[in-house]
PDB file of N, CA and C in Angstrom:
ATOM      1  N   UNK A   1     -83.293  -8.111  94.016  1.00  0.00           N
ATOM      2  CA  UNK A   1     -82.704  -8.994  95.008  1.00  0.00           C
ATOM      3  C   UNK A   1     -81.263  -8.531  95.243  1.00  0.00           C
ATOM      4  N   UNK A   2     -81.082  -8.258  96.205  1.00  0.00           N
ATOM      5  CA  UNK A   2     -79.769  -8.080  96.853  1.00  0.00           C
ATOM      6  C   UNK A   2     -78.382  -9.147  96.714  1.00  0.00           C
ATOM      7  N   UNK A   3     -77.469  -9.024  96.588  1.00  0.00           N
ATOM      8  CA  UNK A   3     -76.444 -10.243  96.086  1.00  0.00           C
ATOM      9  C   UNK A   3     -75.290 -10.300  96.753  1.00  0.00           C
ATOM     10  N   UNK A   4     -74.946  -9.524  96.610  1.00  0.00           N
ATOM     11  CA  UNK A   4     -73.440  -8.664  96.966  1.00  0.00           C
ATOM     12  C   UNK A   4     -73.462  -7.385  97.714  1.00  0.00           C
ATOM     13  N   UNK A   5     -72.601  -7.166  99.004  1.00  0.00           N
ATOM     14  CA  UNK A   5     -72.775  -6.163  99.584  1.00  0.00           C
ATOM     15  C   UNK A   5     -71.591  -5.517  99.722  1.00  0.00           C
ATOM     16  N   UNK A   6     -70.758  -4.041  99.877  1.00  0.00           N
ATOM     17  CA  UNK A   6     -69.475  -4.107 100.165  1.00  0.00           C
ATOM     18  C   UNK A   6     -69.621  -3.311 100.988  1.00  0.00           C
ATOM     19  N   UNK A   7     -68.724  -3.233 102.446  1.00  0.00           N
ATOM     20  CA  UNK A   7     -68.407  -2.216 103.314  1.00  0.00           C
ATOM     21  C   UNK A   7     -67.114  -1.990 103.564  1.00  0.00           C
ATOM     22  N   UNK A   8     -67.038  -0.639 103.857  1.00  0.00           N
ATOM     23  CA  UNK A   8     -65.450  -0.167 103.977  1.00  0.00           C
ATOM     24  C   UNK A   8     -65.305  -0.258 105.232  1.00  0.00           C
ATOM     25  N   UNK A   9     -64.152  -0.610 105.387  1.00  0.00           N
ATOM     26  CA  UNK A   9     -63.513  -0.259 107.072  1.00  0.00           C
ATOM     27  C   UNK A   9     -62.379   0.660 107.512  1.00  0.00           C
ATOM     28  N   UNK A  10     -62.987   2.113 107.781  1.00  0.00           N
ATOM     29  CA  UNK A  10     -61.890   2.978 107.951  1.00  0.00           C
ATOM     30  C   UNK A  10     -60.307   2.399 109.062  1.00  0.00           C
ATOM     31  N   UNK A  11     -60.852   1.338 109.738  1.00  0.00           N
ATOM     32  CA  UNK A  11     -59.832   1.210 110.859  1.00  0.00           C
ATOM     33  C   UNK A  11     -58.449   0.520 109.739  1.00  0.00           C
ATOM     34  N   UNK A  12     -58.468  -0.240 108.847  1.00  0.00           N
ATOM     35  CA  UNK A  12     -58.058  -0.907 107.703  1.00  0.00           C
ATOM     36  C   UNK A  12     -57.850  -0.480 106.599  1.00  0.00           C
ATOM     37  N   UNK A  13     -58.854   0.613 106.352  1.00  0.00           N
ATOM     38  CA  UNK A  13     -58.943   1.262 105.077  1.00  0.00           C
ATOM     39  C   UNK A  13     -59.224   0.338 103.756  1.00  0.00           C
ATOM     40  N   UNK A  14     -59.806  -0.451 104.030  1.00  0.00           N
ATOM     41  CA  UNK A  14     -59.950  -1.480 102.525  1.00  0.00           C
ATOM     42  C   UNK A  14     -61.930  -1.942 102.541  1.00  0.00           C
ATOM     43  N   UNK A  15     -62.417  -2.204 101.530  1.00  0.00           N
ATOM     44  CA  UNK A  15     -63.442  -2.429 101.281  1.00  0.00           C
ATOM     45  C   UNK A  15     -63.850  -4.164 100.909  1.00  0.00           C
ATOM     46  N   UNK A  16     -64.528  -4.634 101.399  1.00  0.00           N
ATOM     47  CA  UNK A  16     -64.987  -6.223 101.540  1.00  0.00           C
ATOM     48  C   UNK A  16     -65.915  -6.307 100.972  1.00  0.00           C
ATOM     49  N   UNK A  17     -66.065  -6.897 100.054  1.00  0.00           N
ATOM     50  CA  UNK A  17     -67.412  -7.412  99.457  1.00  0.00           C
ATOM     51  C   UNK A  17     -67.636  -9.084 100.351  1.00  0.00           C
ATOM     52  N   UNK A  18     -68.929  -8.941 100.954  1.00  0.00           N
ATOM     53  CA  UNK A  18     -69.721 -10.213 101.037  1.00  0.00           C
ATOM     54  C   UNK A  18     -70.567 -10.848 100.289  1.00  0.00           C
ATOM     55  N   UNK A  19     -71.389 -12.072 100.268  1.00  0.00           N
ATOM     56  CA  UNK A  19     -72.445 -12.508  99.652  1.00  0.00           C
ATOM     57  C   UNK A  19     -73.655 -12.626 100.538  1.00  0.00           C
ATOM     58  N   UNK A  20     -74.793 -12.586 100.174  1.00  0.00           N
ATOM     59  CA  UNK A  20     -76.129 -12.737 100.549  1.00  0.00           C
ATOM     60  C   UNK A  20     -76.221 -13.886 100.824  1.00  0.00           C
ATOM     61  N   UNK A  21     -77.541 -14.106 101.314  1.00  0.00           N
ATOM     62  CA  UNK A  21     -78.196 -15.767 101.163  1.00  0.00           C
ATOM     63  C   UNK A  21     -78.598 -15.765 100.334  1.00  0.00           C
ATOM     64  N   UNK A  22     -78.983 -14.676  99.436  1.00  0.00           N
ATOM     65  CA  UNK A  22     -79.782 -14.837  98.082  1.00  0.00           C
ATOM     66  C   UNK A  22     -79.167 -15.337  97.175  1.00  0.00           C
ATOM     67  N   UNK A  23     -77.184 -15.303  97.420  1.00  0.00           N
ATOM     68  CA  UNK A  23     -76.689 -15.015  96.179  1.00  0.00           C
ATOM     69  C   UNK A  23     -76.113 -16.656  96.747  1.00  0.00           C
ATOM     70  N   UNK A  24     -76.053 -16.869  97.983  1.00  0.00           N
ATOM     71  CA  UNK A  24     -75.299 -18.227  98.164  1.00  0.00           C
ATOM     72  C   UNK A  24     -76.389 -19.500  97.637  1.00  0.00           C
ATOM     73  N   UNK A  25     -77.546 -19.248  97.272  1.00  0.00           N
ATOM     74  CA  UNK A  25     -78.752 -20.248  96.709  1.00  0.00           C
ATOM     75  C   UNK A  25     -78.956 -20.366  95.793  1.00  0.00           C
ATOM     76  N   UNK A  26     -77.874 -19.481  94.499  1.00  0.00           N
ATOM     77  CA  UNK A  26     -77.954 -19.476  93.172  1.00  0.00           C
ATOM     78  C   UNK A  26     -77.503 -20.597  92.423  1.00  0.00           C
ATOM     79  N   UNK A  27     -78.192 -20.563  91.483  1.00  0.00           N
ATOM     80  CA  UNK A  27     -76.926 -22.050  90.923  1.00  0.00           C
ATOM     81  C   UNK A  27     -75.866 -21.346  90.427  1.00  0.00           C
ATOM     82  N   UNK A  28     -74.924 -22.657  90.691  1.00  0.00           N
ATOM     83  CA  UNK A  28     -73.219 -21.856  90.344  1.00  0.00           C
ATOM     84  C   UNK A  28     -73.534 -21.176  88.771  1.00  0.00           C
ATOM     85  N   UNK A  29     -74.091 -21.365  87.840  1.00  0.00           N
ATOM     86  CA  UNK A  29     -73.929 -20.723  86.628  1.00  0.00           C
ATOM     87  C   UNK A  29     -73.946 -19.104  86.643  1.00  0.00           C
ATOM     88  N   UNK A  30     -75.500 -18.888  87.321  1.00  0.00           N
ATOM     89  CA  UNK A  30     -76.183 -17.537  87.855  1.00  0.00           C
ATOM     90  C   UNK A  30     -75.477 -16.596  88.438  1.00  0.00           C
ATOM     91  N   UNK A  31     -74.505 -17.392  89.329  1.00  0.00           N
ATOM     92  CA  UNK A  31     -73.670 -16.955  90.222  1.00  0.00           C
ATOM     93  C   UNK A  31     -72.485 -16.497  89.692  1.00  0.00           C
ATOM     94  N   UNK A  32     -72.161 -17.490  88.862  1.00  0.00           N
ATOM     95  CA  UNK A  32     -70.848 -16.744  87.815  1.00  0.00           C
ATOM     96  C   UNK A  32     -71.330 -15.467  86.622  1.00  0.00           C
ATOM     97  N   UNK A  33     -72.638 -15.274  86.425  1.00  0.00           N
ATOM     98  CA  UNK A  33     -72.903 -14.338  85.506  1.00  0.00           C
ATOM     99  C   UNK A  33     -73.087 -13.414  86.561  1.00  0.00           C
ATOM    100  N   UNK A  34     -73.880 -13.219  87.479  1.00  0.00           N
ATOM    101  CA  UNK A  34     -73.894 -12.251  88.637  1.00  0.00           C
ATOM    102  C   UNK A  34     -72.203 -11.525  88.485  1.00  0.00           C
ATOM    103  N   UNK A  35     -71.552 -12.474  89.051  1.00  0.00           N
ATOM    104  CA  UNK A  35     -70.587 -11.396  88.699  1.00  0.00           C
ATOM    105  C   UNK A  35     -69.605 -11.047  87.866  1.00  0.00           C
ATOM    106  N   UNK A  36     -69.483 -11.833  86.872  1.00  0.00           N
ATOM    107  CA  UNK A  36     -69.325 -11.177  85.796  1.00  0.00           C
ATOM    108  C   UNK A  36     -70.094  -9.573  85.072  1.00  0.00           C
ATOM    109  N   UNK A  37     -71.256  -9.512  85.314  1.00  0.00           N
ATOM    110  CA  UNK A  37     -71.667  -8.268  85.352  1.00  0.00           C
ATOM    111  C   UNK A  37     -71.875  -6.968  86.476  1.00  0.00           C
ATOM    112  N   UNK A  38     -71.428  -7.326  87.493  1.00  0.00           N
ATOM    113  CA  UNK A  38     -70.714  -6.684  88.578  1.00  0.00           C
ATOM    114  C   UNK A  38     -69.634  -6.057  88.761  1.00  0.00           C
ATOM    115  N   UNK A  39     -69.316  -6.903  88.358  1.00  0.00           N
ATOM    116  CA  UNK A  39     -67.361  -6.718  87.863  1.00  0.00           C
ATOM    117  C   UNK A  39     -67.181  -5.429  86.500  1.00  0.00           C
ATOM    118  N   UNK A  40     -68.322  -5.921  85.827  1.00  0.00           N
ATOM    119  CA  UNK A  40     -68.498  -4.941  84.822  1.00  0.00           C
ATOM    120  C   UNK A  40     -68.983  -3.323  85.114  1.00  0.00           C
ATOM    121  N   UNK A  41     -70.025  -3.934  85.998  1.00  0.00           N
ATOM    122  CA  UNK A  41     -70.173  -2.293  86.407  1.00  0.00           C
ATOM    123  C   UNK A  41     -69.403  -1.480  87.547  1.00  0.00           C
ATOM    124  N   UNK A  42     -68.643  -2.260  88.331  1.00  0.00           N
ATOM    125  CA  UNK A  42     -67.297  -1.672  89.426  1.00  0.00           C
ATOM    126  C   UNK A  42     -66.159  -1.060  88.492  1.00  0.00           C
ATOM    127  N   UNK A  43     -66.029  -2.026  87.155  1.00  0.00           N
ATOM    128  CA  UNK A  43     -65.217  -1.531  86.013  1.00  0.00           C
ATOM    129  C   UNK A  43     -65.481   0.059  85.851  1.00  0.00           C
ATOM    130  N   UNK A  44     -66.687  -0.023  85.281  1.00  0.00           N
ATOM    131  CA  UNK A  44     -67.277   1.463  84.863  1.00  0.00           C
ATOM    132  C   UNK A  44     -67.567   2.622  85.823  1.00  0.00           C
ATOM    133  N   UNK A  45     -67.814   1.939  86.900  1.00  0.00           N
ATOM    134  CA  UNK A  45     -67.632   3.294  88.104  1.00  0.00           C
ATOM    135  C   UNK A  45     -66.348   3.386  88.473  1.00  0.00           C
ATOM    136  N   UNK A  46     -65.230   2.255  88.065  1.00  0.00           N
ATOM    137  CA  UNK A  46     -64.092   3.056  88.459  1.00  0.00           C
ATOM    138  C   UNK A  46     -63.523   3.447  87.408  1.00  0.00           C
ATOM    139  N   UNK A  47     -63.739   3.447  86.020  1.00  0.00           N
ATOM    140  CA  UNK A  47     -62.701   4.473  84.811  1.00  0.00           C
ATOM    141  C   UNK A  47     -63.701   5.799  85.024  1.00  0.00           C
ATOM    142  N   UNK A  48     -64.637   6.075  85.188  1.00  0.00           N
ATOM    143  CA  UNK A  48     -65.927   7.281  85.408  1.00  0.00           C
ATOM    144  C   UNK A  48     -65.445   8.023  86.519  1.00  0.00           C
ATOM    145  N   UNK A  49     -64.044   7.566  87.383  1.00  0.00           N
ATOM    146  CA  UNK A  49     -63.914   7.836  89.028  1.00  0.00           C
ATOM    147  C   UNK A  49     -62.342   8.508  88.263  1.00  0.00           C
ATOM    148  N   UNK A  50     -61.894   7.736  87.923  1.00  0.00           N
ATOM    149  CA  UNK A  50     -60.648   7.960  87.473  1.00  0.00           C
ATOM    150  C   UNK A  50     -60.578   9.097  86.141  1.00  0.00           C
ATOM    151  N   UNK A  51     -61.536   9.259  85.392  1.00  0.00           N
ATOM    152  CA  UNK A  51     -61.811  10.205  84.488  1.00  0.00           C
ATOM    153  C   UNK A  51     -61.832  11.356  85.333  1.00  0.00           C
ATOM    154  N   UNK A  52     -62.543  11.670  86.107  1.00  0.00           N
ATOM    155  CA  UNK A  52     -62.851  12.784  87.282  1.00  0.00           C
ATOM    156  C   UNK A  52     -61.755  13.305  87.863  1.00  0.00           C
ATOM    157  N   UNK A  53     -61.289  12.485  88.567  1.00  0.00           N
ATOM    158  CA  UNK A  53     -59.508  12.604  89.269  1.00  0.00           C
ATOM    159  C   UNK A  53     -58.526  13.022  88.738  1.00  0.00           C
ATOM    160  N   UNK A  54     -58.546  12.532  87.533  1.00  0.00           N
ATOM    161  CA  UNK A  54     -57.341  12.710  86.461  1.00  0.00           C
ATOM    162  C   UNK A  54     -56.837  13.533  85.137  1.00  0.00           C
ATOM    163  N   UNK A  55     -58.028  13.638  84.790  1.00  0.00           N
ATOM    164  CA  UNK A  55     -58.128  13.845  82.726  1.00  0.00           C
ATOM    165  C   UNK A  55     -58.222  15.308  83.458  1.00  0.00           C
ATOM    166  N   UNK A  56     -58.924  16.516  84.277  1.00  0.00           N
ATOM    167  CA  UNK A  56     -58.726  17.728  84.704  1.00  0.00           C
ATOM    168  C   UNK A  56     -57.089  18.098  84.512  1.00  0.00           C
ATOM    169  N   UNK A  57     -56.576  17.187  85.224  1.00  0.00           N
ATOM    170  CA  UNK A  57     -55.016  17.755  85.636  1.00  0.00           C
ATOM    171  C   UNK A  57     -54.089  16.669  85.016  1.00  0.00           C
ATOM    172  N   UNK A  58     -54.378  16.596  83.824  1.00  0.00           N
ATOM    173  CA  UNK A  58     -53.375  16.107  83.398  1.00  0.00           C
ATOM    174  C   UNK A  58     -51.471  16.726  82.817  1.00  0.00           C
ATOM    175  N   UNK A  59     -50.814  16.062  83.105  1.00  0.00           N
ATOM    176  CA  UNK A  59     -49.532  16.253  83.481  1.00  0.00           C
ATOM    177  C   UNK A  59     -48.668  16.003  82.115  1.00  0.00           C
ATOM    178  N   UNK A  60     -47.936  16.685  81.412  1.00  0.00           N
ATOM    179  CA  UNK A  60     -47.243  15.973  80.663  1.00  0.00           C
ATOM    180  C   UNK A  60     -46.022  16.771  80.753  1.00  0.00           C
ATOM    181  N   UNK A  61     -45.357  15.579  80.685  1.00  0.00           N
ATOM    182  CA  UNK A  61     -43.799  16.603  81.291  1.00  0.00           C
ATOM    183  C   UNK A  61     -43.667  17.399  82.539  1.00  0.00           C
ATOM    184  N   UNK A  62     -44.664  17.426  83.510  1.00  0.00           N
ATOM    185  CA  UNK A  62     -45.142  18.097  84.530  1.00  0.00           C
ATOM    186  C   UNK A  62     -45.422  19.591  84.393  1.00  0.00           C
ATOM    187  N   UNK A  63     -45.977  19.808  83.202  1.00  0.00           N
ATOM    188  CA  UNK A  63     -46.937  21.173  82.894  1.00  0.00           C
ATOM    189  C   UNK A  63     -48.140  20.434  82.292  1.00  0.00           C
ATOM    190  N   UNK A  64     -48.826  21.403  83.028  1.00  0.00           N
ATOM    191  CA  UNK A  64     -50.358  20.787  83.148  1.00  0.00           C
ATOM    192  C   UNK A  64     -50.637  21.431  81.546  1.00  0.00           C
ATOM    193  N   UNK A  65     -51.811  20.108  80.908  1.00  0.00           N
ATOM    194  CA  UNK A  65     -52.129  20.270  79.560  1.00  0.00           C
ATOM    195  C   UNK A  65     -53.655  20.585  80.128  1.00  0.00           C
ATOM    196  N   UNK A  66     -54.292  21.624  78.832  1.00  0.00           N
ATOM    197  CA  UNK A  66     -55.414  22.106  78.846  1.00  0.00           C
ATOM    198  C   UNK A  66     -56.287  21.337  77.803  1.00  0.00           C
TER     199      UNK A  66
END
């Protein structure tokens, strides 16, 4: 079941998360664990995003460490 959707808007540059009807018919409990584990996995795709970007070229003192 679908819950949560997010789209970016290049004109803005920022990303919106909406809710479903699926997710607006939940009971509030469901709804708070929904995203609580959402949150958890946006967590983990973004240190996994930031590992990628970063830990390559890392900087110390501004000479790159190997």
């Amino acid at each position: 079941m679908r819950i949560i959707s997010c789209n970016y808007s290049h004109r803005i540059g920022e990303a919106k998360a909406t809710t479903t009807k699926s997710y607006n018919e939940l009971d509030d409990v469901i709804k708070m664990d929904c995203l609580i584990d959402v949150i958890y996995e946006l967590r983990n795709l973004q240190e996994r995003l930031h590992k990628k970007m970063y830990r390559p070229n890392r900087l110390k003192n501004g000479i790159k460490e190997e």
